[in-house]
PDB file of N, CA and C in Angstrom:
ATOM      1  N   UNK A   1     -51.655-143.702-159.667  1.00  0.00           N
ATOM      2  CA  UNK A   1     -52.765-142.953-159.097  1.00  0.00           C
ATOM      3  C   UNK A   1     -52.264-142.257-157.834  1.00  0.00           C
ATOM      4  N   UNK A   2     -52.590-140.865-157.665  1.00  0.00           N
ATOM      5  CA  UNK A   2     -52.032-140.689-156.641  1.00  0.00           C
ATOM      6  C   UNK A   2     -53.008-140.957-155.368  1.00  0.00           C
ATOM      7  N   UNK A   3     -52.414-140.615-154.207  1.00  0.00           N
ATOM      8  CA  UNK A   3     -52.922-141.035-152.975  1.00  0.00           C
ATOM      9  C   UNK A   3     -54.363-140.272-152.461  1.00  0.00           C
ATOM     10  N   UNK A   4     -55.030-140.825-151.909  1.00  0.00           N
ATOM     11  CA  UNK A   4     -56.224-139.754-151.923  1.00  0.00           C
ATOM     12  C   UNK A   4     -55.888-138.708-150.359  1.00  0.00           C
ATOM     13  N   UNK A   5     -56.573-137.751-150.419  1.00  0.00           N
ATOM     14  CA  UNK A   5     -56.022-136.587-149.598  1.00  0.00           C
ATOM     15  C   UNK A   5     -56.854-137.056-148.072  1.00  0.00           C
ATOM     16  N   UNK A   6     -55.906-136.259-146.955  1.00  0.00           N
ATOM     17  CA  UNK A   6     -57.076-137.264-145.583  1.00  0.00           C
ATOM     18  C   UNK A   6     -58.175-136.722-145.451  1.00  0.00           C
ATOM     19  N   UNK A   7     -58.792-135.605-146.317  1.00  0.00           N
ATOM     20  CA  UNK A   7     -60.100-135.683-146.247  1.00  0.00           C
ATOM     21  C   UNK A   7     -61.002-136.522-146.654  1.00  0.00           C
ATOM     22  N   UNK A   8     -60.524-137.194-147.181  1.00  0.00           N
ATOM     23  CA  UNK A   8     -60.986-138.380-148.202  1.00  0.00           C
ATOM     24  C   UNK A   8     -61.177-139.748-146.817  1.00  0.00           C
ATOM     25  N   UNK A   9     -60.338-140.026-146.494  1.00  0.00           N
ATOM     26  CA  UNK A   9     -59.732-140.373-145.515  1.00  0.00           C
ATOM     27  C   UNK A   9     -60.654-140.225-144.289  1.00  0.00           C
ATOM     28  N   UNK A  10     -61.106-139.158-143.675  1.00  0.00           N
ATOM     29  CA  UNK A  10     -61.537-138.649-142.829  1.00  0.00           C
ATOM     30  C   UNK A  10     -63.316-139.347-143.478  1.00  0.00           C
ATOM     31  N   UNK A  11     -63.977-139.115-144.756  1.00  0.00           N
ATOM     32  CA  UNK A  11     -64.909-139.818-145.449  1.00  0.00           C
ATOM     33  C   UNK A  11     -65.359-141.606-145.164  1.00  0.00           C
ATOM     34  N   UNK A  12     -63.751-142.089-145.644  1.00  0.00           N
ATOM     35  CA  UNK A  12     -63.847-143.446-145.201  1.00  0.00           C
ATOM     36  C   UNK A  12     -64.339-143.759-143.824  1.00  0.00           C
ATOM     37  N   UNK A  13     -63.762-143.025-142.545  1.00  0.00           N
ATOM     38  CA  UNK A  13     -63.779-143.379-141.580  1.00  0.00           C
ATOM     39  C   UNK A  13     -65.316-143.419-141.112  1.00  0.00           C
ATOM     40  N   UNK A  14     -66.071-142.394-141.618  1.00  0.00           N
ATOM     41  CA  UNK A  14     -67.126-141.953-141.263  1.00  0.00           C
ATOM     42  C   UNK A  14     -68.087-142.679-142.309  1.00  0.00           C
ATOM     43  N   UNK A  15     -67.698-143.547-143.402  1.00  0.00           N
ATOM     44  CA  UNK A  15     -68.762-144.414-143.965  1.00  0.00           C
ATOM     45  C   UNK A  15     -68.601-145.572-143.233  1.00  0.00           C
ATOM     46  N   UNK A  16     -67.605-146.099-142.967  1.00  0.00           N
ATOM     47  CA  UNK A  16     -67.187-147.638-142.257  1.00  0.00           C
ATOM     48  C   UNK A  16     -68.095-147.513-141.082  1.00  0.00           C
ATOM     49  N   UNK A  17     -68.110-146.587-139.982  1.00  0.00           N
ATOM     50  CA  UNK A  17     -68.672-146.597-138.867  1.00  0.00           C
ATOM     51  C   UNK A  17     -70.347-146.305-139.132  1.00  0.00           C
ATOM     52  N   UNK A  18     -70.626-145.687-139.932  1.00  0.00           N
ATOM     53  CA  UNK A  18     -72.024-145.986-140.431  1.00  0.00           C
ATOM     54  C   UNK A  18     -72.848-147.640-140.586  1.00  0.00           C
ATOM     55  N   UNK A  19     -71.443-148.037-141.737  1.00  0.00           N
ATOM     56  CA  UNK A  19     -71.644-149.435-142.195  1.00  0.00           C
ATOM     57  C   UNK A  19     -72.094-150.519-140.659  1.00  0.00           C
ATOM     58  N   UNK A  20     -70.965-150.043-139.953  1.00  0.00           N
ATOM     59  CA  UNK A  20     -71.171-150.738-138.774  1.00  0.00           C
ATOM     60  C   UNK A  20     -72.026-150.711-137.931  1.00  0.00           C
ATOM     61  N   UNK A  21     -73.164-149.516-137.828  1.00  0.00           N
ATOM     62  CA  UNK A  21     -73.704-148.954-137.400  1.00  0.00           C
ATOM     63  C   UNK A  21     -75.107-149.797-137.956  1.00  0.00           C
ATOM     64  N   UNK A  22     -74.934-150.131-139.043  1.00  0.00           N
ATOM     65  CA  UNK A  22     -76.352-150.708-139.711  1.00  0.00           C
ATOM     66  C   UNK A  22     -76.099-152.013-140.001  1.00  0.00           C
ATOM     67  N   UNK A  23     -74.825-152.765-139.811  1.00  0.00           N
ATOM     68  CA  UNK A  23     -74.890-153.880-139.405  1.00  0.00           C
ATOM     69  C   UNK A  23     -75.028-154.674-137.903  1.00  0.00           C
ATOM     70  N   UNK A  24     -75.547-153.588-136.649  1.00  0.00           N
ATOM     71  CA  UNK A  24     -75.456-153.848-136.155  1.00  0.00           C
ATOM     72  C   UNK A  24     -76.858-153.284-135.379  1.00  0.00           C
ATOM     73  N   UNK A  25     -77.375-152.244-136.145  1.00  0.00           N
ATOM     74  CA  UNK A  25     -78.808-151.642-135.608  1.00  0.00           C
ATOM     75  C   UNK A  25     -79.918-152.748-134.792  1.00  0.00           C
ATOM     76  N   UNK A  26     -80.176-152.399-133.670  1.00  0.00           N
ATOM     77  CA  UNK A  26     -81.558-153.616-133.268  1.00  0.00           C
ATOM     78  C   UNK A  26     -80.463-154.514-132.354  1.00  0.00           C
ATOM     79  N   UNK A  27     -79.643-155.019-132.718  1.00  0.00           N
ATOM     80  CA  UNK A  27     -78.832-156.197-131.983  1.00  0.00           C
ATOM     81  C   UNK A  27     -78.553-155.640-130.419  1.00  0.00           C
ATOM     82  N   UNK A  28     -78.107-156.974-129.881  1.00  0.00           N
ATOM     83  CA  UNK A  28     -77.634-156.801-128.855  1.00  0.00           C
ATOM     84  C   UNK A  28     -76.750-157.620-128.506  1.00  0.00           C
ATOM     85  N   UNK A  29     -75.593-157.290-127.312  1.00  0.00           N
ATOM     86  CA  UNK A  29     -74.584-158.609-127.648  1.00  0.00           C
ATOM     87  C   UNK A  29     -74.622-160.267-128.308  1.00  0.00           C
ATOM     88  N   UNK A  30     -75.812-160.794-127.277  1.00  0.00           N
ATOM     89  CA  UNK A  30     -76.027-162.057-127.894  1.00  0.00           C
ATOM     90  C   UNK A  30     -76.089-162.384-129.204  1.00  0.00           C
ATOM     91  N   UNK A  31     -76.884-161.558-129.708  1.00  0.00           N
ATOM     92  CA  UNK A  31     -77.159-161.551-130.894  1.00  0.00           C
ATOM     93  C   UNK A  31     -76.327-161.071-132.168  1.00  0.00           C
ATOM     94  N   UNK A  32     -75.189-159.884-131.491  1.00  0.00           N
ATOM     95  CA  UNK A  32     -73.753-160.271-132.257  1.00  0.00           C
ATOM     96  C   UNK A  32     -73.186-160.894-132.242  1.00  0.00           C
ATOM     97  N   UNK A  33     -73.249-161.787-130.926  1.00  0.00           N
ATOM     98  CA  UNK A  33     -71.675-162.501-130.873  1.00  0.00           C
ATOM     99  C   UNK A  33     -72.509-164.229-131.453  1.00  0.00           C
ATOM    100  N   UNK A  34     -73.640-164.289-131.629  1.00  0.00           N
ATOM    101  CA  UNK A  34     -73.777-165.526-132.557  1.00  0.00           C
ATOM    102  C   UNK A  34     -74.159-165.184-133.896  1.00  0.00           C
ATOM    103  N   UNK A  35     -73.699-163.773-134.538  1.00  0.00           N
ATOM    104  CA  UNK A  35     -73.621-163.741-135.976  1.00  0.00           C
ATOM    105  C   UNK A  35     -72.396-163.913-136.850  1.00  0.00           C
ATOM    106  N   UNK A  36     -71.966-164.769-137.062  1.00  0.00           N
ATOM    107  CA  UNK A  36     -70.584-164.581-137.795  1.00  0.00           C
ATOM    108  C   UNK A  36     -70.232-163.902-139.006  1.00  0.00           C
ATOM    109  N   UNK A  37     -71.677-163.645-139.818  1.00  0.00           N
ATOM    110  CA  UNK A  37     -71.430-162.622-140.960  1.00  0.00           C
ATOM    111  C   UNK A  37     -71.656-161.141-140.548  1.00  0.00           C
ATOM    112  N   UNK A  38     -72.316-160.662-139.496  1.00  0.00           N
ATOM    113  CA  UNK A  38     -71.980-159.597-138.707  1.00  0.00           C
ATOM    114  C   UNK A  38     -70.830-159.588-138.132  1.00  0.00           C
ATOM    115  N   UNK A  39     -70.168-160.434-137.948  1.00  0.00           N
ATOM    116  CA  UNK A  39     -69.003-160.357-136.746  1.00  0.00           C
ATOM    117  C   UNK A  39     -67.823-160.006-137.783  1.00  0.00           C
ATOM    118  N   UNK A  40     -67.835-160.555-139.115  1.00  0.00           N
ATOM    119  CA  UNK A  40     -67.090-160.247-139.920  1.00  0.00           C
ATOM    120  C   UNK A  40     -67.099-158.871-140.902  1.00  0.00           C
ATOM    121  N   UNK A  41     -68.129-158.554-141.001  1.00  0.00           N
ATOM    122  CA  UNK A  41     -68.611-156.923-141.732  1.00  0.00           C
ATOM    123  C   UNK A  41     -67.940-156.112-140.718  1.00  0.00           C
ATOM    124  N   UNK A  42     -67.939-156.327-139.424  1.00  0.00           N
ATOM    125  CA  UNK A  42     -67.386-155.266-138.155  1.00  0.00           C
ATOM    126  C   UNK A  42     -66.181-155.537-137.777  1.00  0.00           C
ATOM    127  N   UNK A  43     -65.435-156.213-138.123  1.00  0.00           N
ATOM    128  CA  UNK A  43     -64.236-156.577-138.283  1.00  0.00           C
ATOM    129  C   UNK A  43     -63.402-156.229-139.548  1.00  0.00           C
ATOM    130  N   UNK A  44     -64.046-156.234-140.384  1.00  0.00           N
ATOM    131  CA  UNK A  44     -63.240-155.590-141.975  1.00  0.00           C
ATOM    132  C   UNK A  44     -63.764-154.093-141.906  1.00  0.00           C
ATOM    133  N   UNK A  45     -63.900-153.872-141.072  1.00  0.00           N
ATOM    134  CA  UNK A  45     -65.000-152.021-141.144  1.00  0.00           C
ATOM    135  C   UNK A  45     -63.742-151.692-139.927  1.00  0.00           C
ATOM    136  N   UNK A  46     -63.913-152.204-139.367  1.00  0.00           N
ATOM    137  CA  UNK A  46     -62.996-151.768-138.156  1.00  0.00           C
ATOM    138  C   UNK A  46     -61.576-151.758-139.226  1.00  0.00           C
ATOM    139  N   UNK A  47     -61.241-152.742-139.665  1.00  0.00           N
ATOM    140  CA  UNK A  47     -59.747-152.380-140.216  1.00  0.00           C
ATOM    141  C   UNK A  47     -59.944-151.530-140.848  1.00  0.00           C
ATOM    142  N   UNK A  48     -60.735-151.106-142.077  1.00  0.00           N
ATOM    143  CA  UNK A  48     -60.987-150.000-142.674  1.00  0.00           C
ATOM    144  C   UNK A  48     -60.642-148.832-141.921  1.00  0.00           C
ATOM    145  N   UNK A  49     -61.583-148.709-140.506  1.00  0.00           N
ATOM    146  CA  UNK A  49     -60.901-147.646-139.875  1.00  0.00           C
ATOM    147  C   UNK A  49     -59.686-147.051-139.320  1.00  0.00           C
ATOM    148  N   UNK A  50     -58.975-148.204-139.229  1.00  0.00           N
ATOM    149  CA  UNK A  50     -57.386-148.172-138.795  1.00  0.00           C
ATOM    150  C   UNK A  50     -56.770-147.799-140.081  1.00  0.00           C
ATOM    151  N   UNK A  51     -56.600-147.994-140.853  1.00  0.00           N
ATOM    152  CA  UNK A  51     -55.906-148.074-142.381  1.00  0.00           C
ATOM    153  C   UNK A  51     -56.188-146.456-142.914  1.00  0.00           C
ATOM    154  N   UNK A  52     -57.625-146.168-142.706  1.00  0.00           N
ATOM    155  CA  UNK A  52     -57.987-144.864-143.046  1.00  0.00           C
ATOM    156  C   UNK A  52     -56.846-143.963-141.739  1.00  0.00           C
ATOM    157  N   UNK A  53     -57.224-144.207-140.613  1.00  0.00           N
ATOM    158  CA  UNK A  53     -56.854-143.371-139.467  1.00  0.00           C
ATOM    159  C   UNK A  53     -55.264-143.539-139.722  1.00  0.00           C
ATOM    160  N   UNK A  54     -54.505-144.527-140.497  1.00  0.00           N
ATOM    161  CA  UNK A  54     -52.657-144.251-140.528  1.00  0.00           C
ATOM    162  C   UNK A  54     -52.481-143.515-141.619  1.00  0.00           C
ATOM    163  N   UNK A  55     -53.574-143.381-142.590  1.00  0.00           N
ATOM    164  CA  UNK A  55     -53.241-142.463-143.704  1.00  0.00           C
ATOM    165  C   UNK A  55     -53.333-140.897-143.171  1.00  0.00           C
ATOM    166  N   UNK A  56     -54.285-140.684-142.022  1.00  0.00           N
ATOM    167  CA  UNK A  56     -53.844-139.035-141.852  1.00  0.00           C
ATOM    168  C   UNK A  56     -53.059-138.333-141.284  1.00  0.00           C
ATOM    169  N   UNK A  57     -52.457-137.020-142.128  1.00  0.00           N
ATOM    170  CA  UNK A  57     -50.759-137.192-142.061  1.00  0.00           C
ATOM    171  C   UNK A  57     -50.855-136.256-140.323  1.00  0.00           C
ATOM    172  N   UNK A  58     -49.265-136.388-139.461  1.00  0.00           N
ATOM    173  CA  UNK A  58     -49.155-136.464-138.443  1.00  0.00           C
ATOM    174  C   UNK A  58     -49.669-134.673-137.429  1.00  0.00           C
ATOM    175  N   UNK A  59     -49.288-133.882-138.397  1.00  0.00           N
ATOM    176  CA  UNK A  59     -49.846-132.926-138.321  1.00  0.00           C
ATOM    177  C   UNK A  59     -51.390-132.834-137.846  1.00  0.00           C
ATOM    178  N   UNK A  60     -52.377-133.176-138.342  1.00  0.00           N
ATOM    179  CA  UNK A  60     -53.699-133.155-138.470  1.00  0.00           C
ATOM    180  C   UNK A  60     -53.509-133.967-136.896  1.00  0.00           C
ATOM    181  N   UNK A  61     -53.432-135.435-136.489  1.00  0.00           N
ATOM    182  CA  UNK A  61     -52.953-136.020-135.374  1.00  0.00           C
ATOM    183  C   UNK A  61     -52.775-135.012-134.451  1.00  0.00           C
ATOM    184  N   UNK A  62     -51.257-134.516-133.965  1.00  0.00           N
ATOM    185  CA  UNK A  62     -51.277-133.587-133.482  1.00  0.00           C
ATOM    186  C   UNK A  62     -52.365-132.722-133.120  1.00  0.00           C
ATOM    187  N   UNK A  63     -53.054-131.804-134.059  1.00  0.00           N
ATOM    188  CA  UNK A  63     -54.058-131.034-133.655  1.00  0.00           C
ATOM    189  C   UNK A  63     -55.060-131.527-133.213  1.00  0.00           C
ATOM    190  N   UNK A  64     -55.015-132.964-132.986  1.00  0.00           N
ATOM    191  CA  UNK A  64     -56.660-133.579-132.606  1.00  0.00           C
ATOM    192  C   UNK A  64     -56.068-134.813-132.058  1.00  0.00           C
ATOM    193  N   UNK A  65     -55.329-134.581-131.042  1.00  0.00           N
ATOM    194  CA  UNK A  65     -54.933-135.212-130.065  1.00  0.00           C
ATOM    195  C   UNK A  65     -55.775-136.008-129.343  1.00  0.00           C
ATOM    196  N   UNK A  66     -57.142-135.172-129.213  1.00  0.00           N
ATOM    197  CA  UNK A  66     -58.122-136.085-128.386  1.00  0.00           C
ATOM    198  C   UNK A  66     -58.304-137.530-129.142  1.00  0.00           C
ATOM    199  N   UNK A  67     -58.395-137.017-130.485  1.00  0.00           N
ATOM    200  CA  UNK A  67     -58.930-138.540-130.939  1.00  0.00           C
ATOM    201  C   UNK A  67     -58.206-139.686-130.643  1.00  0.00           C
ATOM    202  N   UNK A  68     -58.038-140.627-130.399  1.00  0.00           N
ATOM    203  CA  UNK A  68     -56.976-141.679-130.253  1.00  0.00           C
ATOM    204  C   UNK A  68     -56.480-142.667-131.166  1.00  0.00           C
ATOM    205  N   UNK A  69     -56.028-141.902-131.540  1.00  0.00           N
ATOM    206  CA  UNK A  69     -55.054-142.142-133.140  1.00  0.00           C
ATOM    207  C   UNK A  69     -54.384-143.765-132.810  1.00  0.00           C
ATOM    208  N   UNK A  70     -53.911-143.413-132.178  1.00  0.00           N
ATOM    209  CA  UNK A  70     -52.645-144.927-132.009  1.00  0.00           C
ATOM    210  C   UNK A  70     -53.714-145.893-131.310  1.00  0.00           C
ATOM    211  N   UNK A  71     -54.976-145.878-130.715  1.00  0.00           N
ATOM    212  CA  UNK A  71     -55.775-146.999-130.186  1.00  0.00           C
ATOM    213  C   UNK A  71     -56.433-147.386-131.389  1.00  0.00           C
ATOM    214  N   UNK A  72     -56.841-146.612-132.476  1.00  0.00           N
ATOM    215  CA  UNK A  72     -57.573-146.887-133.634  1.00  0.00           C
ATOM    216  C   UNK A  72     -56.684-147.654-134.378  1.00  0.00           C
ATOM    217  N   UNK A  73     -55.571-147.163-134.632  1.00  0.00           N
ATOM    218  CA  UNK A  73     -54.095-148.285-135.822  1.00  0.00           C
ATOM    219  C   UNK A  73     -54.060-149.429-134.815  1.00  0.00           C
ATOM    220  N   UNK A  74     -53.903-149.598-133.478  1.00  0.00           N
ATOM    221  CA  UNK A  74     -53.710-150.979-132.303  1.00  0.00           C
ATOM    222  C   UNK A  74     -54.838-151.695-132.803  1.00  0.00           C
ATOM    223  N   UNK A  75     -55.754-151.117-133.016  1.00  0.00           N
ATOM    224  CA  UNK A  75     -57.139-152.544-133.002  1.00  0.00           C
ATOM    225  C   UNK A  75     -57.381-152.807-134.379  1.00  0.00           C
ATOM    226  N   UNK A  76     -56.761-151.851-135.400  1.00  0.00           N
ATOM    227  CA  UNK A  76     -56.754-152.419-137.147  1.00  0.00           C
ATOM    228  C   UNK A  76     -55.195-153.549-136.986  1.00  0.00           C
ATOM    229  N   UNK A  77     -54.146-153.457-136.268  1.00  0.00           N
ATOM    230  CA  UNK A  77     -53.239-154.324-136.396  1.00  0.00           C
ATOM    231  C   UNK A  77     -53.927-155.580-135.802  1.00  0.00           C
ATOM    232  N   UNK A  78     -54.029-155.389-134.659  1.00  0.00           N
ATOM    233  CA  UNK A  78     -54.665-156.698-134.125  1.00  0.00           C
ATOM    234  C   UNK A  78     -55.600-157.824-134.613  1.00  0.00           C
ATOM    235  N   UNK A  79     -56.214-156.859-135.408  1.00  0.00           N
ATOM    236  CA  UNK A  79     -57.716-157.385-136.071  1.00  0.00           C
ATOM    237  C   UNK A  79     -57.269-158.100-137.545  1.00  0.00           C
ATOM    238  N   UNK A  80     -55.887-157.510-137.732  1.00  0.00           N
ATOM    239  CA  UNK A  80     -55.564-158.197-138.944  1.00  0.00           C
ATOM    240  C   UNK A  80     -54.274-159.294-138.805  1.00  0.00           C
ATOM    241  N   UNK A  81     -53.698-158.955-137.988  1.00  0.00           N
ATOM    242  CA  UNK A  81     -52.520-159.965-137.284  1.00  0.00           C
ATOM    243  C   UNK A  81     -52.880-160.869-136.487  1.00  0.00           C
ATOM    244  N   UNK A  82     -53.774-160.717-135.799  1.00  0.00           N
ATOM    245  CA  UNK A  82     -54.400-161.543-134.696  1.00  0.00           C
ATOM    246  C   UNK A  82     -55.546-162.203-134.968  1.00  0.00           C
ATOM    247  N   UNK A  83     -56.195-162.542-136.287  1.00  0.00           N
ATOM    248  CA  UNK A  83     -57.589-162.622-136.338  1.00  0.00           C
ATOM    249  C   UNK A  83     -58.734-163.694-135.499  1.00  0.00           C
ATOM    250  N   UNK A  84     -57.265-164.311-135.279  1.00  0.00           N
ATOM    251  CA  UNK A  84     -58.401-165.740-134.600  1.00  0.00           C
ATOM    252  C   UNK A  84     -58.119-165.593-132.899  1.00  0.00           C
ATOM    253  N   UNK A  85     -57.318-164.723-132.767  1.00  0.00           N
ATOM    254  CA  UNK A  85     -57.598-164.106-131.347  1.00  0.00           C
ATOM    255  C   UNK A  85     -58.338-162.871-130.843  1.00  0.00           C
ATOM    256  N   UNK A  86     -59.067-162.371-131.833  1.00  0.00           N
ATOM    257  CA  UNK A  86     -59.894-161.003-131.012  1.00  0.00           C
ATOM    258  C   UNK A  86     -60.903-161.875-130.546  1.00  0.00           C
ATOM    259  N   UNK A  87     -61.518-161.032-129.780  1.00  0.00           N
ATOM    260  CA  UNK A  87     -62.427-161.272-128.488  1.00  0.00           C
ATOM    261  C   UNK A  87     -63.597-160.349-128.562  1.00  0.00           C
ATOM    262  N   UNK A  88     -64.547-161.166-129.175  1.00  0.00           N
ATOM    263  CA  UNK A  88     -65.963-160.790-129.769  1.00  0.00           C
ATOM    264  C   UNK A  88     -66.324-159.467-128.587  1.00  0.00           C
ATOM    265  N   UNK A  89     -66.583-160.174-127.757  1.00  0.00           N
ATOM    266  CA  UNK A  89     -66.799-158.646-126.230  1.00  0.00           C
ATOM    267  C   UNK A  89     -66.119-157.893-126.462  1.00  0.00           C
ATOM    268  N   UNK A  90     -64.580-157.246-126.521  1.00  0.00           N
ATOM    269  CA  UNK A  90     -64.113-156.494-127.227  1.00  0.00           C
ATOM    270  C   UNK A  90     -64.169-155.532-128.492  1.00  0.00           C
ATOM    271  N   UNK A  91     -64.882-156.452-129.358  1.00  0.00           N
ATOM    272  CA  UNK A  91     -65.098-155.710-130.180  1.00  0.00           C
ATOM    273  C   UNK A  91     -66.562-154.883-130.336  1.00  0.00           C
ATOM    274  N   UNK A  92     -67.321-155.996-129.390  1.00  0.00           N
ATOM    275  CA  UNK A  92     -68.954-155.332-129.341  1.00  0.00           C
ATOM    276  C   UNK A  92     -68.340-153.939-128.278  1.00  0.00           C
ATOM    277  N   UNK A  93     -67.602-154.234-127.763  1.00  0.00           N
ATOM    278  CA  UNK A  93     -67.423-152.924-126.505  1.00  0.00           C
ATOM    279  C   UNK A  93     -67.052-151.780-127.594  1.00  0.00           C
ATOM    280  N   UNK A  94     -65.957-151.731-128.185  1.00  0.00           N
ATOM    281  CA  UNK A  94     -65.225-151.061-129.430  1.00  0.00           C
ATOM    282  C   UNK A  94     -67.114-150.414-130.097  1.00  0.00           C
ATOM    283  N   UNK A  95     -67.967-151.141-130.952  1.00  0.00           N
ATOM    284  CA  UNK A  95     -69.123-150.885-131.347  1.00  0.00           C
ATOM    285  C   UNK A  95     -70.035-149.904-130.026  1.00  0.00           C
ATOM    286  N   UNK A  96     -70.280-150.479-129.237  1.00  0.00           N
ATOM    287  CA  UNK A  96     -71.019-149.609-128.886  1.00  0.00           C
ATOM    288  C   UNK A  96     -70.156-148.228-128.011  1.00  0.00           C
ATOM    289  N   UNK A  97     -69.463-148.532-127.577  1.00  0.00           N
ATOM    290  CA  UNK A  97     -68.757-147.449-126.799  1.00  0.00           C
ATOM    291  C   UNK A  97     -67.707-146.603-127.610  1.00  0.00           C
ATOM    292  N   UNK A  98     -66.702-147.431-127.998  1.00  0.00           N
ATOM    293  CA  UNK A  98     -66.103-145.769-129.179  1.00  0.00           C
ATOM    294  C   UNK A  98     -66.374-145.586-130.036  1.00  0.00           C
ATOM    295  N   UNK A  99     -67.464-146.285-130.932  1.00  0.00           N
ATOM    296  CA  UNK A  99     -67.870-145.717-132.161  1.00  0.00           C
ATOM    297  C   UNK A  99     -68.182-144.145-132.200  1.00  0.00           C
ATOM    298  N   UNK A 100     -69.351-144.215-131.476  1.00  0.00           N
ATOM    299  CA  UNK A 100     -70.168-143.066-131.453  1.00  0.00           C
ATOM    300  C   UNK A 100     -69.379-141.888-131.247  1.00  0.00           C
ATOM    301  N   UNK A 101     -68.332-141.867-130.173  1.00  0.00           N
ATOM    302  CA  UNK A 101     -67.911-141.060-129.880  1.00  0.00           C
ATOM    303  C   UNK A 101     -66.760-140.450-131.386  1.00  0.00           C
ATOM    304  N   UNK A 102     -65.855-141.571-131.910  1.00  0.00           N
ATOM    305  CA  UNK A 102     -65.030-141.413-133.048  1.00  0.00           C
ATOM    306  C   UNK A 102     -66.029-140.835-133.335  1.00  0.00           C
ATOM    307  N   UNK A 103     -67.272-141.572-133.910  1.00  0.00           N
ATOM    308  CA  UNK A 103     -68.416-140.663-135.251  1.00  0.00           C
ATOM    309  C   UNK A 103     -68.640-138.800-135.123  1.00  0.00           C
ATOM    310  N   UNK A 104     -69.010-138.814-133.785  1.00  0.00           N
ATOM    311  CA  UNK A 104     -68.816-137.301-133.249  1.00  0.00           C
ATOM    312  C   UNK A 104     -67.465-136.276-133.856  1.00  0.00           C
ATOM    313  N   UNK A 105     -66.167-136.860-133.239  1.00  0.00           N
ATOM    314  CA  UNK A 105     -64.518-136.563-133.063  1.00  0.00           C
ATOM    315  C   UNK A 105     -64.770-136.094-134.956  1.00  0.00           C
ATOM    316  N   UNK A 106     -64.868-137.343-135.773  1.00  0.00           N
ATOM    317  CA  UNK A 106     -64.387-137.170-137.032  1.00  0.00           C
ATOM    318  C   UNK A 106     -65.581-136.072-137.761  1.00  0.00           C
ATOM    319  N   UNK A 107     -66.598-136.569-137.488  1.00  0.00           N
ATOM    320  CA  UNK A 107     -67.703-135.406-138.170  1.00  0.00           C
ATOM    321  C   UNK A 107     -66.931-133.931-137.686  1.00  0.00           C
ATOM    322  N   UNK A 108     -66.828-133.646-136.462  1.00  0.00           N
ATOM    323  CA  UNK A 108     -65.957-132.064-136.069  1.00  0.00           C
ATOM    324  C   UNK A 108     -64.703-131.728-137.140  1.00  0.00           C
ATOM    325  N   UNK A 109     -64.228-133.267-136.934  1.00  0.00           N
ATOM    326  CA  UNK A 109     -62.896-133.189-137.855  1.00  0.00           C
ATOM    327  C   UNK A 109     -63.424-132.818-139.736  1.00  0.00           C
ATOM    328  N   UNK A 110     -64.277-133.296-140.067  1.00  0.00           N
ATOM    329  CA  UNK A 110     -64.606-132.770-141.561  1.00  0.00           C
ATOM    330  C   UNK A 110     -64.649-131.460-141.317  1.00  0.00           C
ATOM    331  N   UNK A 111     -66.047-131.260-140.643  1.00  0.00           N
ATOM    332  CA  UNK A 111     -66.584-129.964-140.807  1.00  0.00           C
ATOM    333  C   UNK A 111     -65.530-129.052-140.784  1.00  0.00           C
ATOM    334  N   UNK A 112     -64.531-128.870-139.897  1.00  0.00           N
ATOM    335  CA  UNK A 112     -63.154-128.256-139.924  1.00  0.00           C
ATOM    336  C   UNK A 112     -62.655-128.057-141.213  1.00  0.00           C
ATOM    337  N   UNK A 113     -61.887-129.098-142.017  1.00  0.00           N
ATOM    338  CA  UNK A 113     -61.453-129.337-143.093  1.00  0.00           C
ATOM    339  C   UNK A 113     -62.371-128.699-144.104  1.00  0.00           C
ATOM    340  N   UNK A 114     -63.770-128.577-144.251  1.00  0.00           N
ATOM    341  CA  UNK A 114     -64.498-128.509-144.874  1.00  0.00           C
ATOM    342  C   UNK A 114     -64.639-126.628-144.984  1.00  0.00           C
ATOM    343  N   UNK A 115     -63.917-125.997-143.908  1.00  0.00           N
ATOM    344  CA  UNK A 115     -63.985-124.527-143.707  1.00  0.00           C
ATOM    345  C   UNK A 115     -62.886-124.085-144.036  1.00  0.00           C
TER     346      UNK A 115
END
């Protein structure tokens, strides 16, 4: 099968952060950090996003420098190498603070691709 193209790619990123988005609607820290089946949906969503974000090729990177390519692959390694050391606050910070903004970055980034 061949590989899917990073628009495809660019898709994933922007369903995962949705996903996360509605596993996490209404909450508030407390209330994430004593869910463990939330804590785990946002943790396999998050790698999703890293895995998606090393598949797009370096070029595309380059031109969208802002996004932070290499902080997005750092917290899918971590999250999968490290699992019993991430740090729930961390990751609620990751949720509420760069989601939104990635969600913004990558929607620009389709619509682009999409022209």
């Amino acid at each position: 099968m061949p590989p899917r193209s990073w628009q495809f790619r660019v898709g994933d990123i922007l369903h995962a952060i949705q996903q996360v988005q509605e596993y996490t609607d209404g909450m508030d820290f407390d209330a994430f950090a004593s869910n463990a089946l939330v804590i785990d949906g946002v943790l396999y969503r998050i790698a999703v996003i890293g895995e998606a974000a090393r598949a797009i090729p370096d070029d595309v990177k380059v031109r969208h420098d802002h996004i932070p390519w290499r902080a997005i692959q750092t917290m899918r390694n971590r999250l999968v190498r490290e699992n019993f050391g991430v740090r729930v606050d961390t990751v609620w910070q990751t949720v509420v603070s760069d989601l939104p903004s990635l969600i913004l970055a990558m929607e620009a980034l389709k619509r682009e691709s999409d022209a």
